[in-house]
N, C-alpha and C. Protein backbone atom coordinates (compact mmCIF):
# COMPACT_ATOMS: atom_id res chain seq x y z
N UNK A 1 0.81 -1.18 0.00
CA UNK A 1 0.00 0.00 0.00
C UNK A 1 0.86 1.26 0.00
N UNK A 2 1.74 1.18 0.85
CA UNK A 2 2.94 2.27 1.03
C UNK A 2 3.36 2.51 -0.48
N UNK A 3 3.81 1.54 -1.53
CA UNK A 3 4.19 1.69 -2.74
C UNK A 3 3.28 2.13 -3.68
N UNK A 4 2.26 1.96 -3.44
CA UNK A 4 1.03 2.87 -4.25
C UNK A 4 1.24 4.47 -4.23
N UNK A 5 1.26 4.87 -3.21
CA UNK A 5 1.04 6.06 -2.61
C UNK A 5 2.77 6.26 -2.67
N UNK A 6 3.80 5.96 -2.96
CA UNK A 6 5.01 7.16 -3.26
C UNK A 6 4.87 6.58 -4.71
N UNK A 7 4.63 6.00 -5.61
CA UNK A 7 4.28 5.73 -7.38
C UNK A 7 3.76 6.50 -7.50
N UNK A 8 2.28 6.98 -6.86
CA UNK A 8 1.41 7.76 -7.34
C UNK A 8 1.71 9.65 -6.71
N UNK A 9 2.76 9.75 -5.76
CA UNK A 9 3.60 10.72 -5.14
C UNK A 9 4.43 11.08 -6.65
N UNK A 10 5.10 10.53 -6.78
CA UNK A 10 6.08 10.55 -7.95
C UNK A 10 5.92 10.69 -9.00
N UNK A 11 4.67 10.05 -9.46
CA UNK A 11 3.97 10.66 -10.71
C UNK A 11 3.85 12.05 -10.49
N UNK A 12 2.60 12.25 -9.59
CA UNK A 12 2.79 13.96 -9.24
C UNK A 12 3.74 15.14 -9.39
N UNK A 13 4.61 14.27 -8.32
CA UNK A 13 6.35 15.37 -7.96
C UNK A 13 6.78 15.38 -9.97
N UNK A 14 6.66 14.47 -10.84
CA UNK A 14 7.01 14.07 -12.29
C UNK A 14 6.22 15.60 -12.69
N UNK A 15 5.03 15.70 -12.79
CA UNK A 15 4.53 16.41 -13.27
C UNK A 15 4.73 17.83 -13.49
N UNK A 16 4.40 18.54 -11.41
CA UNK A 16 4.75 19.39 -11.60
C UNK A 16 6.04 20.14 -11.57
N UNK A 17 7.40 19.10 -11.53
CA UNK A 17 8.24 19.88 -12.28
C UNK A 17 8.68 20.28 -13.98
N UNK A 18 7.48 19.16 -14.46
CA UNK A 18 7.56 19.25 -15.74
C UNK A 18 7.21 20.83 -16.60
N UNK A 19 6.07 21.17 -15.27
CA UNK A 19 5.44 22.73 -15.52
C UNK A 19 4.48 22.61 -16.40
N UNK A 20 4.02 20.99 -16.89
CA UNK A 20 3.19 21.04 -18.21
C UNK A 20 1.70 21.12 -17.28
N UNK A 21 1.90 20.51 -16.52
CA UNK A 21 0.56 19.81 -16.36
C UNK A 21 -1.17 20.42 -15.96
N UNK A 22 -2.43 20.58 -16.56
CA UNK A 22 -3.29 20.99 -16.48
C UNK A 22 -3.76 21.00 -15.15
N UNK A 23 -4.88 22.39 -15.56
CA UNK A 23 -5.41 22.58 -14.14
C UNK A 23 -5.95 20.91 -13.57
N UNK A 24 -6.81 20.54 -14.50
CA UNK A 24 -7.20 19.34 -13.75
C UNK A 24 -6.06 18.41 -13.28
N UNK A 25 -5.26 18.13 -13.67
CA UNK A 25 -3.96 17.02 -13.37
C UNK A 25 -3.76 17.97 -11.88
N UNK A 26 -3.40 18.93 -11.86
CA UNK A 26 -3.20 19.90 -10.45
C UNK A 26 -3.83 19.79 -9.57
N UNK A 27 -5.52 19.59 -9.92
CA UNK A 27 -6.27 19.52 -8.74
C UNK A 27 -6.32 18.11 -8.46
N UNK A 28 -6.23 17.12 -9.34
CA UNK A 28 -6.34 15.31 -8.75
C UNK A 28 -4.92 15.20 -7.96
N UNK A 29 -3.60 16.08 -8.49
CA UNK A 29 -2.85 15.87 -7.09
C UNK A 29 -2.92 17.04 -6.09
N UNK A 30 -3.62 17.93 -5.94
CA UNK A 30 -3.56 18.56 -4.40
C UNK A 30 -4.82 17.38 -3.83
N UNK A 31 -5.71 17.13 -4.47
CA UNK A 31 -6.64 16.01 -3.99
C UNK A 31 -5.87 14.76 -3.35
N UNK A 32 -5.07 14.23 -4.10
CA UNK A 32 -4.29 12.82 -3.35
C UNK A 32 -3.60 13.49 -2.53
N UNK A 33 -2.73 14.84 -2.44
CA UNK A 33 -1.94 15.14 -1.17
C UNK A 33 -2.33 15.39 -0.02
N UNK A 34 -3.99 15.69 -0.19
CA UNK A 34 -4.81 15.67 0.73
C UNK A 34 -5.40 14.36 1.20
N UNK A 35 -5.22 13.28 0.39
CA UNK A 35 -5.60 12.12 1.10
C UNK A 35 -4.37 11.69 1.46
N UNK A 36 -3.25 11.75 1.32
CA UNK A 36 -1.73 11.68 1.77
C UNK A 36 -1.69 11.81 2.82
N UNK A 37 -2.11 13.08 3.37
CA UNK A 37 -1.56 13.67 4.54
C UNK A 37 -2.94 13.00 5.78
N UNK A 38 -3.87 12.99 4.79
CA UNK A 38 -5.14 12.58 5.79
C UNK A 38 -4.46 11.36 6.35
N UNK A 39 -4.44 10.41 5.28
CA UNK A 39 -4.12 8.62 5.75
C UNK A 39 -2.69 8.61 6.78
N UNK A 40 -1.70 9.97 6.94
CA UNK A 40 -0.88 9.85 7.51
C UNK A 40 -1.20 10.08 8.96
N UNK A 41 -2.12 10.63 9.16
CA UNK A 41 -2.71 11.37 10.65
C UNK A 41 -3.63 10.48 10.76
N UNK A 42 -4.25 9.75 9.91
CA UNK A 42 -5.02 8.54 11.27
C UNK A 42 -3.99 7.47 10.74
N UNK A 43 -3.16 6.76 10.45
CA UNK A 43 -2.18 5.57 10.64
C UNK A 43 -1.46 6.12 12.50
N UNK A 44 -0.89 7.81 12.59
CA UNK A 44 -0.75 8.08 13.35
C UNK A 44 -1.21 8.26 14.78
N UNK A 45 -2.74 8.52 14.65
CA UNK A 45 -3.57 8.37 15.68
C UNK A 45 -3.88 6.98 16.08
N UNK A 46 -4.29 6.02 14.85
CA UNK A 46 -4.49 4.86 15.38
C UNK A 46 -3.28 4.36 15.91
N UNK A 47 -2.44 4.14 15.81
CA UNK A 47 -0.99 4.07 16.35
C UNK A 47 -1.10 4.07 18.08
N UNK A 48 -1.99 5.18 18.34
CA UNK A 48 -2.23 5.43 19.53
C UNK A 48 -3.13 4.88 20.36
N UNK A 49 -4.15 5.01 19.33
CA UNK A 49 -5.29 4.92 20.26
C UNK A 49 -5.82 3.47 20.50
N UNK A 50 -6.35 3.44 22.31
CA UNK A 50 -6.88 2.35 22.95
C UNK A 50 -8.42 2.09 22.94
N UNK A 51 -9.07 2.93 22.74
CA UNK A 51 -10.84 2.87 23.03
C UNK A 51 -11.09 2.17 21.59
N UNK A 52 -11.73 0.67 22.12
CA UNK A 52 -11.82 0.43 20.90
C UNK A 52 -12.90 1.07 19.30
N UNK A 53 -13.93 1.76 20.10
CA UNK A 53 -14.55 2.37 19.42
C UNK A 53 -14.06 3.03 18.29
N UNK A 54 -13.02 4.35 19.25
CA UNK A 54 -12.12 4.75 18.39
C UNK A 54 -11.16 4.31 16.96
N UNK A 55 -10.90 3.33 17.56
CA UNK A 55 -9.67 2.39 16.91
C UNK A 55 -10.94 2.15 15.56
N UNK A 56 -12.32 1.45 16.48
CA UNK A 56 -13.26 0.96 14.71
C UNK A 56 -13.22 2.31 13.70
N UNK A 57 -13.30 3.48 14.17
CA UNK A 57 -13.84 4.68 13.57
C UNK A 57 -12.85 4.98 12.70
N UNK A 58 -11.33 4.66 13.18
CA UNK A 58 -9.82 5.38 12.78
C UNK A 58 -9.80 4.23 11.72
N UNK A 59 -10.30 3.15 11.70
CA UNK A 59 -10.07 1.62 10.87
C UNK A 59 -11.01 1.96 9.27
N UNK A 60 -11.94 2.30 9.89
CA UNK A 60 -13.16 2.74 8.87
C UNK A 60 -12.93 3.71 7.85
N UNK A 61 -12.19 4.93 8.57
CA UNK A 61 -11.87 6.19 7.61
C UNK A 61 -10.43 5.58 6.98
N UNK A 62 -9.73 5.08 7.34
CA UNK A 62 -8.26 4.67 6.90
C UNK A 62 -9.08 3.59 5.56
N UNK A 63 -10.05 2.67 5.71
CA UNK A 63 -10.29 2.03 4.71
C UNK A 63 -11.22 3.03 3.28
N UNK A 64 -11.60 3.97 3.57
CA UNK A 64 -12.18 4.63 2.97
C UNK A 64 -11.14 5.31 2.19
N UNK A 65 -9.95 5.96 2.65
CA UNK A 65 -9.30 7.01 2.17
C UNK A 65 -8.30 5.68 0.92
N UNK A 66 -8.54 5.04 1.64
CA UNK A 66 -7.28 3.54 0.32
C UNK A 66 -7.95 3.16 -0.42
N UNK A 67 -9.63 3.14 -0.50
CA UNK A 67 -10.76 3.15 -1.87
C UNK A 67 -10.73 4.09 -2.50
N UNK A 68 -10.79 5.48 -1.76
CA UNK A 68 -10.25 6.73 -2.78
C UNK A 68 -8.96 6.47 -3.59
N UNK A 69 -8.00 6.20 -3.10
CA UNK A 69 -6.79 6.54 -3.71
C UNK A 69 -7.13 4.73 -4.95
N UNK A 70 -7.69 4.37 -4.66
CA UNK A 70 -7.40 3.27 -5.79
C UNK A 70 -7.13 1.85 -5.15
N UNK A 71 -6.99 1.60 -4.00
CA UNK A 71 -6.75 0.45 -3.64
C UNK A 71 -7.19 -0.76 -3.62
């Protein structure tokens, strides 16, 4: 899963130093950097957290954000 997400990082980082790339290509990656950074802050929280409730809720959105990205 980790290798999805720096492939699909790298495509991105590919792009916009290319300087070519359209508004839309721009907004599908500030969109994945935003699910980037999301999936990084609950891997992080769940990391933490004991209530299992919590843990289902942090499990739920983490599976949601890896259907977005393509998983």
């Amino acid at each position: 899963m980790e290798e999805v997400f720096e492939r699909q990082q790298a495509a991105a980082d590919a792009r916009a130093n290319r300087g070519t790339s359209s508004a839309a290509e721009r907004a599908r990656s500030g969109a994945f950097e935003s699910l980037r950074l999301s999936r990084a802050r609950i891997l992080d929280q769940l990391s933490r957290a004991t209530n299992p409730a919590h843990r289902k809720m942090l499990e739920s959105a983490l599976q949601s954000i890896n259907i977005k990205c393509g998983e």
